[in-house]
N, C-alpha and C. Protein backbone atom coordinates (compact mmCIF):
# COMPACT_ATOMS: atom_id res chain seq x y z
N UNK A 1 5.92 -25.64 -16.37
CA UNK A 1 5.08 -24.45 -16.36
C UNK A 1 3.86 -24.73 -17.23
N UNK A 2 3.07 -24.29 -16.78
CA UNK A 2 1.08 -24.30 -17.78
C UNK A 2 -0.03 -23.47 -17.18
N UNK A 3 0.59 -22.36 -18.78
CA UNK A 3 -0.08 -21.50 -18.16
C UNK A 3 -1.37 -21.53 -19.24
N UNK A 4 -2.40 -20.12 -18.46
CA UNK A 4 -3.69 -20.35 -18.97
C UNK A 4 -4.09 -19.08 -19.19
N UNK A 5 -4.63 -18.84 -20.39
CA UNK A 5 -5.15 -17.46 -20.46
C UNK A 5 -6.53 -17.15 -20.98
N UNK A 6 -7.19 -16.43 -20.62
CA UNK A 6 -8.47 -16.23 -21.30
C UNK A 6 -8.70 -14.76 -21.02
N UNK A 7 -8.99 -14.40 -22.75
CA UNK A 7 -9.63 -13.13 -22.82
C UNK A 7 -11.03 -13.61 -23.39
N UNK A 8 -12.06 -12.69 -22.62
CA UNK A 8 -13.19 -12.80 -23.59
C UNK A 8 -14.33 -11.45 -23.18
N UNK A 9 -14.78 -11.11 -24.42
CA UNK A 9 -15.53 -10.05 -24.67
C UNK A 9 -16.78 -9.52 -23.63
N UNK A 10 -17.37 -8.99 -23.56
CA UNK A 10 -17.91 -8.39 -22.45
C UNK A 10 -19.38 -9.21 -22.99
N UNK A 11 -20.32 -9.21 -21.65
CA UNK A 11 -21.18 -10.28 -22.30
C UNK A 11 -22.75 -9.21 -22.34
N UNK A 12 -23.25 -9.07 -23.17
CA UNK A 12 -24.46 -8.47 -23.09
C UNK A 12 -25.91 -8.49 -21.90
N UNK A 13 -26.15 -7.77 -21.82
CA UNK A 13 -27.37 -7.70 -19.99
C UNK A 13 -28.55 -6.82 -20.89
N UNK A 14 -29.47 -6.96 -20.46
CA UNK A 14 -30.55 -6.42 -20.59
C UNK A 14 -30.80 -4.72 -19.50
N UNK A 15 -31.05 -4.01 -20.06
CA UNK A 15 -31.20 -2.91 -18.73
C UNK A 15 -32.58 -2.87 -18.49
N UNK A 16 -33.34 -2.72 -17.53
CA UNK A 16 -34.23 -2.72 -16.99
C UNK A 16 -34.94 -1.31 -16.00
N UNK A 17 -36.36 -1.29 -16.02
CA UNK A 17 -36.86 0.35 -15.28
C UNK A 17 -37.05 -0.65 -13.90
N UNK A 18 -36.93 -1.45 -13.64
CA UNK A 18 -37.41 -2.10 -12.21
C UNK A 18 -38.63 -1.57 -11.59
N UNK A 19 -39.67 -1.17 -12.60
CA UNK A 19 -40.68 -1.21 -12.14
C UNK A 19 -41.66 -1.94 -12.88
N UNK A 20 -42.82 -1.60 -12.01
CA UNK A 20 -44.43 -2.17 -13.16
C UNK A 20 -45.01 -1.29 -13.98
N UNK A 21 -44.87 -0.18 -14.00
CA UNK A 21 -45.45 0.70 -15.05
C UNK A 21 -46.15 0.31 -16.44
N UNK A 22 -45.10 -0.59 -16.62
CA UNK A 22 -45.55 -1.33 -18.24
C UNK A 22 -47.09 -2.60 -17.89
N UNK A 23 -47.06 -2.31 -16.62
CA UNK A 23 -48.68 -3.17 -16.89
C UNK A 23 -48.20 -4.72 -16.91
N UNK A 24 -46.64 -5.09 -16.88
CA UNK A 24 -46.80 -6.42 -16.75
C UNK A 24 -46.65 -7.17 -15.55
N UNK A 25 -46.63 -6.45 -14.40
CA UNK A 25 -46.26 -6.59 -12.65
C UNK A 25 -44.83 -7.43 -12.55
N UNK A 26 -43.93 -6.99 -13.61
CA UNK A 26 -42.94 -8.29 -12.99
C UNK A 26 -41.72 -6.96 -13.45
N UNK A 27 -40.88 -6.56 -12.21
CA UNK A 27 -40.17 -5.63 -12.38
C UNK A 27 -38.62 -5.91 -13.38
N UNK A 28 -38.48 -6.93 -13.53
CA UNK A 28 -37.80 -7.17 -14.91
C UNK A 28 -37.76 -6.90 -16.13
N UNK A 29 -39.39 -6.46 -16.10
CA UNK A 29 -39.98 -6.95 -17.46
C UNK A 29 -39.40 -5.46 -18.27
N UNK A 30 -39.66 -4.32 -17.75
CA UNK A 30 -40.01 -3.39 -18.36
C UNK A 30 -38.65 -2.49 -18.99
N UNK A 31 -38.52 -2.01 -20.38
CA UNK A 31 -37.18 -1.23 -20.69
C UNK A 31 -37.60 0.44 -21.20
N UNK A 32 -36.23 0.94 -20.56
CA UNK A 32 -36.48 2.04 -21.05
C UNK A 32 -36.94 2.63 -22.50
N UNK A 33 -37.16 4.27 -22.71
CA UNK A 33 -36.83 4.22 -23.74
C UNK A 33 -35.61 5.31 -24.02
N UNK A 34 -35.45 4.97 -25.24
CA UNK A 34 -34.42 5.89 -26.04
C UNK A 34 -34.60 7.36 -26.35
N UNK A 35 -34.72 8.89 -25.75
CA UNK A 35 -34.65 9.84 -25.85
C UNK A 35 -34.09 10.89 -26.00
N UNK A 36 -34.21 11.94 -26.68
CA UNK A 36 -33.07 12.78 -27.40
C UNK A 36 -32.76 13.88 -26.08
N UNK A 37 -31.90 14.76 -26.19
CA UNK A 37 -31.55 15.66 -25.07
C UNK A 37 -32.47 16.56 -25.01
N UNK A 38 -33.03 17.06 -23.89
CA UNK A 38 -33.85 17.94 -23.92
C UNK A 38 -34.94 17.58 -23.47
N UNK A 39 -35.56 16.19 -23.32
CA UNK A 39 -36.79 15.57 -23.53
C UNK A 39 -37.79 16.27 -22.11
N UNK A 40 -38.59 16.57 -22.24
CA UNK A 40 -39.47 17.27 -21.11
C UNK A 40 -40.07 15.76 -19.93
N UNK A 41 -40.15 16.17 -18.55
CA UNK A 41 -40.66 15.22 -17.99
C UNK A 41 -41.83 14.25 -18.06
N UNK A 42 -42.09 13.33 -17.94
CA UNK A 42 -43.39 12.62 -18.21
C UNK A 42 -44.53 12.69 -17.34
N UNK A 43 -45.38 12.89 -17.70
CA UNK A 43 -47.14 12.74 -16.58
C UNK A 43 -46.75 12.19 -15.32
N UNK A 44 -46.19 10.61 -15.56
CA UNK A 44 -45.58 10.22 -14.38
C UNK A 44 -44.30 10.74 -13.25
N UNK A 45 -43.76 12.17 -14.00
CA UNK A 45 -42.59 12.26 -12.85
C UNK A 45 -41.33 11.65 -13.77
N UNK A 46 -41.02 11.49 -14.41
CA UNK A 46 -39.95 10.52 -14.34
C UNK A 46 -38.81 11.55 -15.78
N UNK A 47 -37.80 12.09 -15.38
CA UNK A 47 -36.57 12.88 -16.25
C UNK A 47 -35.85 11.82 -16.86
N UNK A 48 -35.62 12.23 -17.91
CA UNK A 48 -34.26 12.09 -18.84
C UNK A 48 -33.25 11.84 -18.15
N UNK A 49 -32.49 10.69 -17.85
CA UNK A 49 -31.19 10.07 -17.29
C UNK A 49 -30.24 10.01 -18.45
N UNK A 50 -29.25 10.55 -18.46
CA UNK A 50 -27.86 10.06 -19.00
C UNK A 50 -27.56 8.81 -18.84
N UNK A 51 -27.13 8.17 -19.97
CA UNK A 51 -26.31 6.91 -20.12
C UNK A 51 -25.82 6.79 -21.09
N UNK A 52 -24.51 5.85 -20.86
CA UNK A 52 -24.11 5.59 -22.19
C UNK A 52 -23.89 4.20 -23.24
N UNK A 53 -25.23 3.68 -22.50
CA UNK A 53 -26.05 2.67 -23.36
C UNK A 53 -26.30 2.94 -24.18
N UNK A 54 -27.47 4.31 -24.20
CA UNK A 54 -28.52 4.81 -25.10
C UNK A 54 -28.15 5.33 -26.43
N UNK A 55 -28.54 4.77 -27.12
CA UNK A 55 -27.98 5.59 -28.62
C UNK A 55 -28.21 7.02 -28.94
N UNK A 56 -29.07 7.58 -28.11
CA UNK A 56 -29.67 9.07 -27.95
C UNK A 56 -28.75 9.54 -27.40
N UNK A 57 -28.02 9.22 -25.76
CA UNK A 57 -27.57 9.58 -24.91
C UNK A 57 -28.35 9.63 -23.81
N UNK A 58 -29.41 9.57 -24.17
CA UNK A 58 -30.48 9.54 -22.61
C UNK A 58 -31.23 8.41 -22.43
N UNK A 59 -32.30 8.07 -21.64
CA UNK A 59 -33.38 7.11 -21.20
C UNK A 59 -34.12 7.80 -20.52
N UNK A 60 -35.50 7.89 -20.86
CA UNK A 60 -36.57 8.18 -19.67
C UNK A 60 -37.82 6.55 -19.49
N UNK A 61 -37.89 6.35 -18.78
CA UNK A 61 -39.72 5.36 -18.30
C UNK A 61 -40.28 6.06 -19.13
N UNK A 62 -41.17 4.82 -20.04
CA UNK A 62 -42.19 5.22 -20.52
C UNK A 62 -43.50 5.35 -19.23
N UNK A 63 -44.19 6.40 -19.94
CA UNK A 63 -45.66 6.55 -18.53
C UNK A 63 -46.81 6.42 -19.36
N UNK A 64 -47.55 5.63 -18.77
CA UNK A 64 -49.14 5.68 -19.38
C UNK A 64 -50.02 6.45 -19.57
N UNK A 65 -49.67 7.68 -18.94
CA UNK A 65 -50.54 8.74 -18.68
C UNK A 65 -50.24 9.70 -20.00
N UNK A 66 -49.22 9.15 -20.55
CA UNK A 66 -48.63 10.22 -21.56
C UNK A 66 -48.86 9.11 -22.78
N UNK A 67 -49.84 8.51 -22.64
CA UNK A 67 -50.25 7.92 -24.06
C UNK A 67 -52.12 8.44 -24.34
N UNK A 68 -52.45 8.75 -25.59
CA UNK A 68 -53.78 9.60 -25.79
C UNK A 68 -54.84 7.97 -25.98
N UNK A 69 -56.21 8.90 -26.09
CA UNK A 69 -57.28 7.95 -25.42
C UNK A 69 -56.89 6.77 -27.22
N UNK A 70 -56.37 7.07 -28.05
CA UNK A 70 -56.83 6.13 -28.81
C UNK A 70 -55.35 5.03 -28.89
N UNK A 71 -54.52 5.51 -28.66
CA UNK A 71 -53.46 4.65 -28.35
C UNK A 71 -53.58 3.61 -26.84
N UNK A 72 -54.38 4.03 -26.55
CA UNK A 72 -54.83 3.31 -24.95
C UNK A 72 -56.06 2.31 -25.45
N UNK A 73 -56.94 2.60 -26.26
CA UNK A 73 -57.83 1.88 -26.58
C UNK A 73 -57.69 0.68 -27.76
N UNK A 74 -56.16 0.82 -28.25
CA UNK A 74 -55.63 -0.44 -29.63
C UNK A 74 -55.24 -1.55 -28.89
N UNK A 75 -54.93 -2.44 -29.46
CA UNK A 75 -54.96 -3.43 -28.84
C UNK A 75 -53.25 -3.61 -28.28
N UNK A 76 -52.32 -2.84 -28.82
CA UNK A 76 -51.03 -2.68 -28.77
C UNK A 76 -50.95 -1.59 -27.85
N UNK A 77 -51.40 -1.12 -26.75
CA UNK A 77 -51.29 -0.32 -25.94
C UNK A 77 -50.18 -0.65 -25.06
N UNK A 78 -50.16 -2.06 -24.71
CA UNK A 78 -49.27 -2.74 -23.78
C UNK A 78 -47.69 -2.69 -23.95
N UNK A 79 -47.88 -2.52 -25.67
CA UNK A 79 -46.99 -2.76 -26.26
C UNK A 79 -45.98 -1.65 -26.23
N UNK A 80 -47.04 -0.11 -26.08
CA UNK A 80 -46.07 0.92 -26.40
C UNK A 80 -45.45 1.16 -24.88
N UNK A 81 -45.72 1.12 -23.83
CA UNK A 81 -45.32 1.22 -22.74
C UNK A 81 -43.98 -0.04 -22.17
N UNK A 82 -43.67 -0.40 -23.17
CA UNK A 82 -42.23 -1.33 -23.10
C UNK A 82 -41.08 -0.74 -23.47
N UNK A 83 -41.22 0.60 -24.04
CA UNK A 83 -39.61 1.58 -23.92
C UNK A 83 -39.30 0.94 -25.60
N UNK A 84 -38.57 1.68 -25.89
CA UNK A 84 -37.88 1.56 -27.43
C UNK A 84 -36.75 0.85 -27.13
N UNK A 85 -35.97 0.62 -26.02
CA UNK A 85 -34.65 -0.04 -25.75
C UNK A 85 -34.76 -1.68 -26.63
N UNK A 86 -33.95 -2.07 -27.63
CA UNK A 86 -34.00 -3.36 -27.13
C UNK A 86 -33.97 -4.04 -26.31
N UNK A 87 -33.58 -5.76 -26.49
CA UNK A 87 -33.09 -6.23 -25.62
C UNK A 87 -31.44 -6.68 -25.62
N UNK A 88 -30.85 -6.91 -24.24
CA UNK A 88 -29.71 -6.85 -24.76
C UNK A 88 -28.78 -5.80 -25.21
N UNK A 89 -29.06 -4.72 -24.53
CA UNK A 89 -28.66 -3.63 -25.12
C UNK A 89 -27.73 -2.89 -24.46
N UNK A 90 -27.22 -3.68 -23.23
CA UNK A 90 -26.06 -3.00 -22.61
C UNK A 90 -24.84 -4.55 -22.77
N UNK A 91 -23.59 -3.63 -22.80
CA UNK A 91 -22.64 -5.37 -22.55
C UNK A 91 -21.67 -4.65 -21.34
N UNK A 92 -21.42 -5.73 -21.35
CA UNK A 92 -20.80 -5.63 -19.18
C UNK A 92 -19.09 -5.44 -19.89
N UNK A 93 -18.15 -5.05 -18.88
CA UNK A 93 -16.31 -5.33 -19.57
C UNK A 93 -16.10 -6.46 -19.50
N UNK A 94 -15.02 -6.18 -20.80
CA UNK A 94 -14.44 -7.43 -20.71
C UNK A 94 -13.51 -7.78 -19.64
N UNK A 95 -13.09 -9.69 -19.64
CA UNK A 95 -12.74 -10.03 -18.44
C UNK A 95 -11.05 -10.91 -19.48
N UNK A 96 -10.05 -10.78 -18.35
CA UNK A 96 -9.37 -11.24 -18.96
C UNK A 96 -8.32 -12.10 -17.23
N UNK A 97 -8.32 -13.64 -17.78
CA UNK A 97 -7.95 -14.29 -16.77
C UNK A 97 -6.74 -14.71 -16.74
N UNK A 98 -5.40 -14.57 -16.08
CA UNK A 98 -4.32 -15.34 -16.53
C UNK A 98 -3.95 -16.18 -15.61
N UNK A 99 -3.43 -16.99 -15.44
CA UNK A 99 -3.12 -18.28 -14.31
C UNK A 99 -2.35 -18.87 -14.67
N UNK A 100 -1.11 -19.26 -13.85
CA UNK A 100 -0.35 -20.61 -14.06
C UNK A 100 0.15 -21.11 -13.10
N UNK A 101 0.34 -22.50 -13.31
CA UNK A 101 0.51 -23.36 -12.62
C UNK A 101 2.45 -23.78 -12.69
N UNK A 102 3.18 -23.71 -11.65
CA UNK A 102 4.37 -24.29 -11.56
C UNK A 102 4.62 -25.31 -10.95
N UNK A 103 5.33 -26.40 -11.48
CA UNK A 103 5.39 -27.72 -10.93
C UNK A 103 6.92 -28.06 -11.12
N UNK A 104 7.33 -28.82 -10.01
CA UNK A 104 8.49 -29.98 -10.20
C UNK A 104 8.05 -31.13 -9.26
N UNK A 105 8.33 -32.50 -9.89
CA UNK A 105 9.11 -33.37 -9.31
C UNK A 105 10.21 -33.55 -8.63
N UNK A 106 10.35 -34.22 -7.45
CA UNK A 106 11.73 -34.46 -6.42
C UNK A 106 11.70 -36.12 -6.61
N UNK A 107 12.51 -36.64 -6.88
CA UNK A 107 13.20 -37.97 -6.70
C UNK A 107 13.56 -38.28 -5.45
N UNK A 108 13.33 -39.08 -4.86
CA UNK A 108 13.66 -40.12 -3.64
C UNK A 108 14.03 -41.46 -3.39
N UNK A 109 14.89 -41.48 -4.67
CA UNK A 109 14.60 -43.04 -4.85
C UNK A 109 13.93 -43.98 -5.92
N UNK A 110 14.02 -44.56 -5.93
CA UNK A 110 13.52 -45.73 -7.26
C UNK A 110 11.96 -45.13 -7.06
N UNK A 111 11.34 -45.33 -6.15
CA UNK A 111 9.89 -45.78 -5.79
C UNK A 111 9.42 -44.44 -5.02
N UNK A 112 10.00 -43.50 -4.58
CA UNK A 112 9.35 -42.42 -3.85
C UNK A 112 9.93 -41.50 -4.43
N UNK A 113 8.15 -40.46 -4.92
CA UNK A 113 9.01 -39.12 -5.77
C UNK A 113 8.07 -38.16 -5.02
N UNK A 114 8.11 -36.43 -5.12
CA UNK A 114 7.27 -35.69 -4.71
C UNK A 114 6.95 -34.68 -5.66
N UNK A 115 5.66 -34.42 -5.81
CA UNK A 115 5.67 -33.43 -7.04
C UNK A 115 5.17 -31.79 -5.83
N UNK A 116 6.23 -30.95 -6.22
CA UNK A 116 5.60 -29.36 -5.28
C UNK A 116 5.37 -28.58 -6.44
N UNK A 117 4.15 -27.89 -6.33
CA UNK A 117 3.30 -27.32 -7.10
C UNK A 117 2.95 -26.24 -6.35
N UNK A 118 2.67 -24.55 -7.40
CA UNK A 118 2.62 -23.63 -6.60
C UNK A 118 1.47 -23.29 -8.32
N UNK A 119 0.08 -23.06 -7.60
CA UNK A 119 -0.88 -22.29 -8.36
C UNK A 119 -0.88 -20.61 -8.18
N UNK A 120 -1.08 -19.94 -9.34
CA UNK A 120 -1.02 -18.37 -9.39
C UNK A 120 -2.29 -17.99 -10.13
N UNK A 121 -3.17 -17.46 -9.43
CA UNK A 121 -4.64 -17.17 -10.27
C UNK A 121 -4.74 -15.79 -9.96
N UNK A 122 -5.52 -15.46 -11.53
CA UNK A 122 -5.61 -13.90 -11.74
C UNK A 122 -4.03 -13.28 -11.88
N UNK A 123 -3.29 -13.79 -12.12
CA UNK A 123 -1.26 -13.49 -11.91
C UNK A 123 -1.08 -11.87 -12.26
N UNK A 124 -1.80 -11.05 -13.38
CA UNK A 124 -1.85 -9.71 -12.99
C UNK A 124 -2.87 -8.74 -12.31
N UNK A 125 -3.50 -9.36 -11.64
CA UNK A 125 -4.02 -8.55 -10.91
C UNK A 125 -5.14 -7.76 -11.25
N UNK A 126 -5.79 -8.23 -12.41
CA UNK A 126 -6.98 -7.66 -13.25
C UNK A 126 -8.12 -7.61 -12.21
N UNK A 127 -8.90 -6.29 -12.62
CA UNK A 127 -10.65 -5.86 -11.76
C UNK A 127 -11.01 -6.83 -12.88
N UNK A 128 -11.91 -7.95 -12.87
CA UNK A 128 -12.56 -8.49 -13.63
C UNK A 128 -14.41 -8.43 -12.78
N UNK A 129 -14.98 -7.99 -13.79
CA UNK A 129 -16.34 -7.50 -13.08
C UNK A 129 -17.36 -8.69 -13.71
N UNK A 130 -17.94 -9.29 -12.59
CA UNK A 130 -19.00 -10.80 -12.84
C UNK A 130 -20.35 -10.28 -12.99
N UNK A 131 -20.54 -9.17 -12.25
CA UNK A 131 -21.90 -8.50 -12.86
C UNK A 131 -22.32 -6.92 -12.68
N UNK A 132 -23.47 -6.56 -13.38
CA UNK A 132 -23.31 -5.39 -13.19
C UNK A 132 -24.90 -5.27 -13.29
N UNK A 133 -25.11 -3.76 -12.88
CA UNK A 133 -26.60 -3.12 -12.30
C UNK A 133 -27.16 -3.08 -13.48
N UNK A 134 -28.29 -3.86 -13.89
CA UNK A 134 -29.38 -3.74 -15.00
C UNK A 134 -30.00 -2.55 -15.05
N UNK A 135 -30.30 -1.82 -13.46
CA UNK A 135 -31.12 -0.46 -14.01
C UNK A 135 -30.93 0.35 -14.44
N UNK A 136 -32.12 1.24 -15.10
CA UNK A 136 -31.61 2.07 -16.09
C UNK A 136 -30.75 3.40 -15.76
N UNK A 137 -31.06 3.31 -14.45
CA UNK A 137 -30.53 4.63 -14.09
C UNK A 137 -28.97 4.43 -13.44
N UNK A 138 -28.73 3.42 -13.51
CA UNK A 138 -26.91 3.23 -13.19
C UNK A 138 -26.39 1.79 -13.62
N UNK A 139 -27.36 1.85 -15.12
CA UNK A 139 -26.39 0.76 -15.85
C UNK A 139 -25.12 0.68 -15.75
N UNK A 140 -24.72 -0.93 -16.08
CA UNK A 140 -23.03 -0.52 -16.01
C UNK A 140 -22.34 -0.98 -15.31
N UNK A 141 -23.08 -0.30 -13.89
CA UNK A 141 -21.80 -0.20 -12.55
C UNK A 141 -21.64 -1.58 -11.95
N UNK A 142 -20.56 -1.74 -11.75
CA UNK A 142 -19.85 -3.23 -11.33
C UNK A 142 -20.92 -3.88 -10.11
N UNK A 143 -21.16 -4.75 -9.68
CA UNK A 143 -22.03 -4.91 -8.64
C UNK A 143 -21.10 -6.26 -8.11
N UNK A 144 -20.65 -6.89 -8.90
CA UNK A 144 -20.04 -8.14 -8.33
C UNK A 144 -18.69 -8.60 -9.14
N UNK A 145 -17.06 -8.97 -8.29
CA UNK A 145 -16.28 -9.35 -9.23
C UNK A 145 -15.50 -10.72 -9.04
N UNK A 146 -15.02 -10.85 -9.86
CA UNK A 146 -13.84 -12.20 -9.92
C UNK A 146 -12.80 -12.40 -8.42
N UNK A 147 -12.36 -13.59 -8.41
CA UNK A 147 -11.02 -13.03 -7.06
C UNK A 147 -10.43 -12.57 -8.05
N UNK A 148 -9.53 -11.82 -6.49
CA UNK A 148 -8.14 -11.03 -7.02
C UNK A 148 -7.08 -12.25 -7.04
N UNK A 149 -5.70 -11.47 -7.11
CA UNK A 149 -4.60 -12.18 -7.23
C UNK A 149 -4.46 -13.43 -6.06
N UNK A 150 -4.68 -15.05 -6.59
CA UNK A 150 -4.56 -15.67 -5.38
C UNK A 150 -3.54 -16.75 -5.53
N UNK A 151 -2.43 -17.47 -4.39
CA UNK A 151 -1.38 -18.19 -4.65
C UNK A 151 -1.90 -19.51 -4.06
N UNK A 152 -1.59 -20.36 -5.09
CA UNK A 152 -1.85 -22.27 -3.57
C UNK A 152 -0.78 -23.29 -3.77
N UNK A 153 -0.34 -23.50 -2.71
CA UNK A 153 0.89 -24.23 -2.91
C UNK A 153 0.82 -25.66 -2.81
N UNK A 154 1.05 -26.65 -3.18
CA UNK A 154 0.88 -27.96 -2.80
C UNK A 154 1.89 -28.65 -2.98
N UNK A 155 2.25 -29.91 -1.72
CA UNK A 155 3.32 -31.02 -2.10
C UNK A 155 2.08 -32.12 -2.17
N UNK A 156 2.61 -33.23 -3.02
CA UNK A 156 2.20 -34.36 -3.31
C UNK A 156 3.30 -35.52 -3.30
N UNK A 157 2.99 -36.27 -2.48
CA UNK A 157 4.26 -37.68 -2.43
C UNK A 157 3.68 -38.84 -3.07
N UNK A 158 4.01 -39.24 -3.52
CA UNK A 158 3.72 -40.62 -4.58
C UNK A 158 4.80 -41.65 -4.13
N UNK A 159 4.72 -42.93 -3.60
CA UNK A 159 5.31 -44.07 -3.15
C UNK A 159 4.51 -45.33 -4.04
C-alpha cells in the first residue's frame, strides 16, 4: 500500500472590474474598490455589490466622472481610479488530495513474476476547485475543478 495525501491552503487570485475604466485598456488591470454599506451610485452607473472579499462588505468601480477637476489634473489621477482593493485579495478553497496506490506481486516461477496494481485518485471524493471567477461581481465562484473519484488497474509481467 502507498498512499498519498495532500492538503494545501487555498491559493490567493487577484479580483478584477474587467473593464477599462481605469484608463489602462487592459481589462485585467483594473480593481475594485472597498466601500461601506450604503454607498450611493457612481456618475458612471455602477452600485455597491456584496462580497465577501471586501473588508467593508461591499465593492463598487471606481468612475472618473466622480473624480473633481483638480484630482484629474495631478499627476496621480491614474492612480486613483485603480480601486482601494489590493492585490491578491481574494484566496480560492482549499484543496485536499488523497490517493493510493495497491500493489502485489504473483510468483511464477524462478524467472516469471506479475505485479497487479490498482490506482485510487481523489479516494474520498472531494469538490476540489482549480479556479475561480476573478470578477468583482461573483468572486469566488468555482469556474474549474480537479477529477473526481478515479480507479486504474494494471497487470505488469516481468520475465
Amino acid at each position: 500500500m502507498a498512499p498519498i495525501i495532500e492538503i494545501s491552503s487555498g491559493r490567493p487570485f487577484n479580483l478584477t472590474t474587467g473593464g477599462n475604466d481605469n484608463f489602462q485598456f487592459v481589462s485585467s488591470g483594473g480593481r475594485p474598490s472597498a466601500v461601506p454599506s450604503g454607498s450611493p451610485t457612481t456618475a458612471c452607473g455602477t452600485a455597491p455589490v456584496a462580497s465577501k472579499f471586501s473588508p467593508t462588505g461591499f465593492f463598487q468601480e471606481p468612475c472618473f466622472a466622480d473624480l473633481t477637476p483638480q484630482q484629474l489634473a495631478s499627476p496621480n489621477a491614474l492612480l486613483l481610479l485603480d480601486g482601494t482593493l489590493g492585490r491578491d485579495a481574494g484566496v480560492s478553497p482549499y484543496t485536499v488530495f488523497n490517493d493510493l496506490r495497491v500493489s502485489r506481486r504473483l510468483y511464477f516461477g524462478e524467472r516469471i513474476n506479475m505485479d497487479a496494481m490498482v490506482d485510487m485518485f481523489n479516494l474520498a471524493n472531494k469538490f476540489n476547485v482549480a479556479a475561480v471567477n476573478v470578477l468583482w461581481t461573483n468572486a469566488g465562484q468555482p469556474t474549474a475543478a480537479y477529477d473526481p473519484r478515479q480507479f486504474q488497474f494494471a497487470l505488469k509481467v516481468n520475465w
